[in-house]
Protein backbone atom coordinates (compact mmCIF):
# COMPACT_ATOMS: atom_id res chain seq x y z
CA UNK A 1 -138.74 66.78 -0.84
CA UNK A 2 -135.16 66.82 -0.06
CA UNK A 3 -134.23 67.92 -3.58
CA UNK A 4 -136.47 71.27 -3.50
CA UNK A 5 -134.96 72.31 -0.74
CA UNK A 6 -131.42 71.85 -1.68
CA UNK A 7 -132.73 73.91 -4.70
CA UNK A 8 -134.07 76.73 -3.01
CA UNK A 9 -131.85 76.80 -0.85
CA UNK A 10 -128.92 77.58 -4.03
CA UNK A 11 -131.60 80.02 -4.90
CA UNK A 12 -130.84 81.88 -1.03
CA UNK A 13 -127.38 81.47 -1.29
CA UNK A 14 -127.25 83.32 -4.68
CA UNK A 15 -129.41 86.15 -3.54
CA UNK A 16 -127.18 86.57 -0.73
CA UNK A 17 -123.87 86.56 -2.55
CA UNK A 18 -122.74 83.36 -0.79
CA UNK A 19 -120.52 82.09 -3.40
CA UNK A 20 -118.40 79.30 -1.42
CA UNK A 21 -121.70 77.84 -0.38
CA UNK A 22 -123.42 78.28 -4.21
CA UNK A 23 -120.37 75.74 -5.04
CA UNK A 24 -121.23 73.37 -2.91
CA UNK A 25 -124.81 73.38 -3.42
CA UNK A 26 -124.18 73.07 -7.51
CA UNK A 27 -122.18 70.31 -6.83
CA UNK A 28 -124.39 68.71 -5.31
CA UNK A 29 -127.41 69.36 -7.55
CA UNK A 30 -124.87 67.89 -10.09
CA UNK A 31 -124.53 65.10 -8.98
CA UNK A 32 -127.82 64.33 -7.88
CA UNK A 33 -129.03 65.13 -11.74
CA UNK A 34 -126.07 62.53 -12.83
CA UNK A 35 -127.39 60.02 -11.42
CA UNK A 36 -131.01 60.72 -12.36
CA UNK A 37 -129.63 61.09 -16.21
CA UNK A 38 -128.04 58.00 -15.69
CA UNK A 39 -130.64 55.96 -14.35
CA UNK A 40 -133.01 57.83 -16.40
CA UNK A 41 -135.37 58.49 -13.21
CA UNK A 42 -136.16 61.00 -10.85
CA UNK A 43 -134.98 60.47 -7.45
CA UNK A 44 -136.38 59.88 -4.39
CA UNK A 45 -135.20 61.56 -0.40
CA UNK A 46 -133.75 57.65 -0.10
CA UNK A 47 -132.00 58.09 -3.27
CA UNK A 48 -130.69 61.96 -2.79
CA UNK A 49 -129.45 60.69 0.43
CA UNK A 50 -127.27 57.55 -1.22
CA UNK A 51 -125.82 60.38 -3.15
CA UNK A 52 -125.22 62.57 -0.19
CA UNK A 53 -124.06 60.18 1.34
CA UNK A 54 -121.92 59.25 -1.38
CA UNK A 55 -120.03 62.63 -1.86
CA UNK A 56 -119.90 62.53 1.82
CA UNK A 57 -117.47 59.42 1.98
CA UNK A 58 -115.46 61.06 -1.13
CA UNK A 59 -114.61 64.22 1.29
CA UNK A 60 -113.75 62.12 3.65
CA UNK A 61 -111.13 60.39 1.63
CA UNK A 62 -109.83 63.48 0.62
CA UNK A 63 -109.86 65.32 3.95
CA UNK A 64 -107.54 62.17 4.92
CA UNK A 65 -105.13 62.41 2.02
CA UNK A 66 -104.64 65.68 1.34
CA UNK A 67 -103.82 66.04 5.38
CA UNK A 68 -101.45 62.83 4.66
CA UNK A 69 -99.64 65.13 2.19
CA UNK A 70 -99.50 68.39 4.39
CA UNK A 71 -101.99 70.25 1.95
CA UNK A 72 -104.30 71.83 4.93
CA UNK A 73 -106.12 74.48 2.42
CA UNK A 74 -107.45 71.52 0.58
CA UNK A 75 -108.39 69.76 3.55
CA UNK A 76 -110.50 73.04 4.87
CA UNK A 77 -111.92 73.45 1.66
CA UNK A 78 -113.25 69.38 1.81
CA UNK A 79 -114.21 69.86 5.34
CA UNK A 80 -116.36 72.96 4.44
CA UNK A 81 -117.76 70.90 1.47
CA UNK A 82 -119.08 68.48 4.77
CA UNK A 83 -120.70 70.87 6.90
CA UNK A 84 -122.57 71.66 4.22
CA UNK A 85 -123.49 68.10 2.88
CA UNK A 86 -123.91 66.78 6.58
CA UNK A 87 -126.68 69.78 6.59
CA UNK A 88 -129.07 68.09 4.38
CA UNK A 89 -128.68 64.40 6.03
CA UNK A 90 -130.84 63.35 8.87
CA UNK A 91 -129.24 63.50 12.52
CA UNK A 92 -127.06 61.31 13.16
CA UNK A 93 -127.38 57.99 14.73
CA UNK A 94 -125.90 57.11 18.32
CA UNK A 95 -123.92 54.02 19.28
CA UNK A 96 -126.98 52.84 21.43
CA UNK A 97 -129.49 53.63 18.09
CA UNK A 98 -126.96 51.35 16.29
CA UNK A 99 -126.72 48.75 18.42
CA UNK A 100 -129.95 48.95 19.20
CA UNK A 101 -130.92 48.43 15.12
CA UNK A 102 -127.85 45.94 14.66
CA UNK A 103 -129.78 43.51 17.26
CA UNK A 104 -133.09 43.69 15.85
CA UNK A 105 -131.60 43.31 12.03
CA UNK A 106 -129.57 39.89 13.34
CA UNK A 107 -132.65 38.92 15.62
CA UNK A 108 -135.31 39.03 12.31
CA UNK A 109 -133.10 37.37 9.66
CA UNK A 110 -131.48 35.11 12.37
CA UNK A 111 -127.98 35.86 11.11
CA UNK A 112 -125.33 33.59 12.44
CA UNK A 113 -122.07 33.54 10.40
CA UNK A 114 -120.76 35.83 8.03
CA UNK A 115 -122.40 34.30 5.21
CA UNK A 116 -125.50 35.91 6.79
CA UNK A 117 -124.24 39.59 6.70
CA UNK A 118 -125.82 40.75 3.46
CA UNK A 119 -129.34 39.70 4.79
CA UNK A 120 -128.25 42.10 7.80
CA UNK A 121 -126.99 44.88 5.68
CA UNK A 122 -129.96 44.86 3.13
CA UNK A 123 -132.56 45.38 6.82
CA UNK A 124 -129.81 47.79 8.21
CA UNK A 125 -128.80 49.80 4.94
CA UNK A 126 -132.48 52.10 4.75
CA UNK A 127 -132.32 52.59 8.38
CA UNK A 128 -129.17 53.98 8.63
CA UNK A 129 -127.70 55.60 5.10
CA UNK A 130 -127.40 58.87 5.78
CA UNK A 131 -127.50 58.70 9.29
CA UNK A 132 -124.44 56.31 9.97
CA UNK A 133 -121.06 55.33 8.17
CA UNK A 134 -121.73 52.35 5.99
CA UNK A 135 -118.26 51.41 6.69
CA UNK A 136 -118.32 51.56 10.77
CA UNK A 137 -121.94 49.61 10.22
CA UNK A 138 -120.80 46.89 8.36
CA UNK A 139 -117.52 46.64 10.61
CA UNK A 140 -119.79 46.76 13.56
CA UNK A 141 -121.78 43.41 11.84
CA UNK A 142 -118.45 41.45 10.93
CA UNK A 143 -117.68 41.62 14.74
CA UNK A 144 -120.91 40.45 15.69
CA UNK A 145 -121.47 37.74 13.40
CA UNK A 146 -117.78 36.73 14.23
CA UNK A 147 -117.92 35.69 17.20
């Protein structure tokens, strides 16, 4: 499970003295146990990765805003908070893989118009969280149901 190995793997970064990482890692066990508090269940690898996922998009927005305001040591510190967070999501998904999943998602629920694109995202979403931007995926539907 995705979760135990986060886990030990604060456990390795504490016996090695790795205290940036340890951050990171507790962070991320944080908010994995906030949402299992919340929800009052214990989460899944397709839930840890919604949450992963999740914090991912929030460094993003930082990494973007604090370079906006000419703050680079925050924006290193966000992007090192990503290499480790992208470390524990599944590889990445090329433009062919995506196109490839977009198709078969619109040729199953016959999506034609716009109105259609939740039926596309609800097929597309387990496929690809983790593995794709949610935002570039549902961009990359609105263009294809547009026209």
């Amino acid at each position: 499970m995705l979760k135990l190995q986060i886990q030990d793997d604060m456990k390795t970064a504490m016996k090695a003295g790795d205290k940036v990482r340890l951050g990171v890692i507790r962070l991320i066990l944080a908010a994995i146990k906030q949402r299992e508090v919340d929800e009052r269940i214990e989460l899944d690898d397709a839930q840890v990765l919604v949450v992963l996922d999740k914090m991912l998009k929030q460094r993003r927005d930082s990494i973007t805003q604090y370079s906006a305001a000419g703050r680079e040591d925050l924006a290193d510190v966000e992007r090192f908070e990503v290499t480790v967070i992208q470390h524990y999501l599944p590889t990445a998904l090329t433009d062919a893989e995506l196109t490839a999943l977009l198709d078969a998602a619109i040729a199953s629920t016959g999506a034609m118009a716009m109105n259609d694109m939740g039926k596309v995202m609800a097929i597309l979403r387990p496929q690809v969280q983790g593995r794709a931007d949610m935002g570039a995926v549902s961009a990359l539907i609105k263009q294809r149901l547009a026209s």
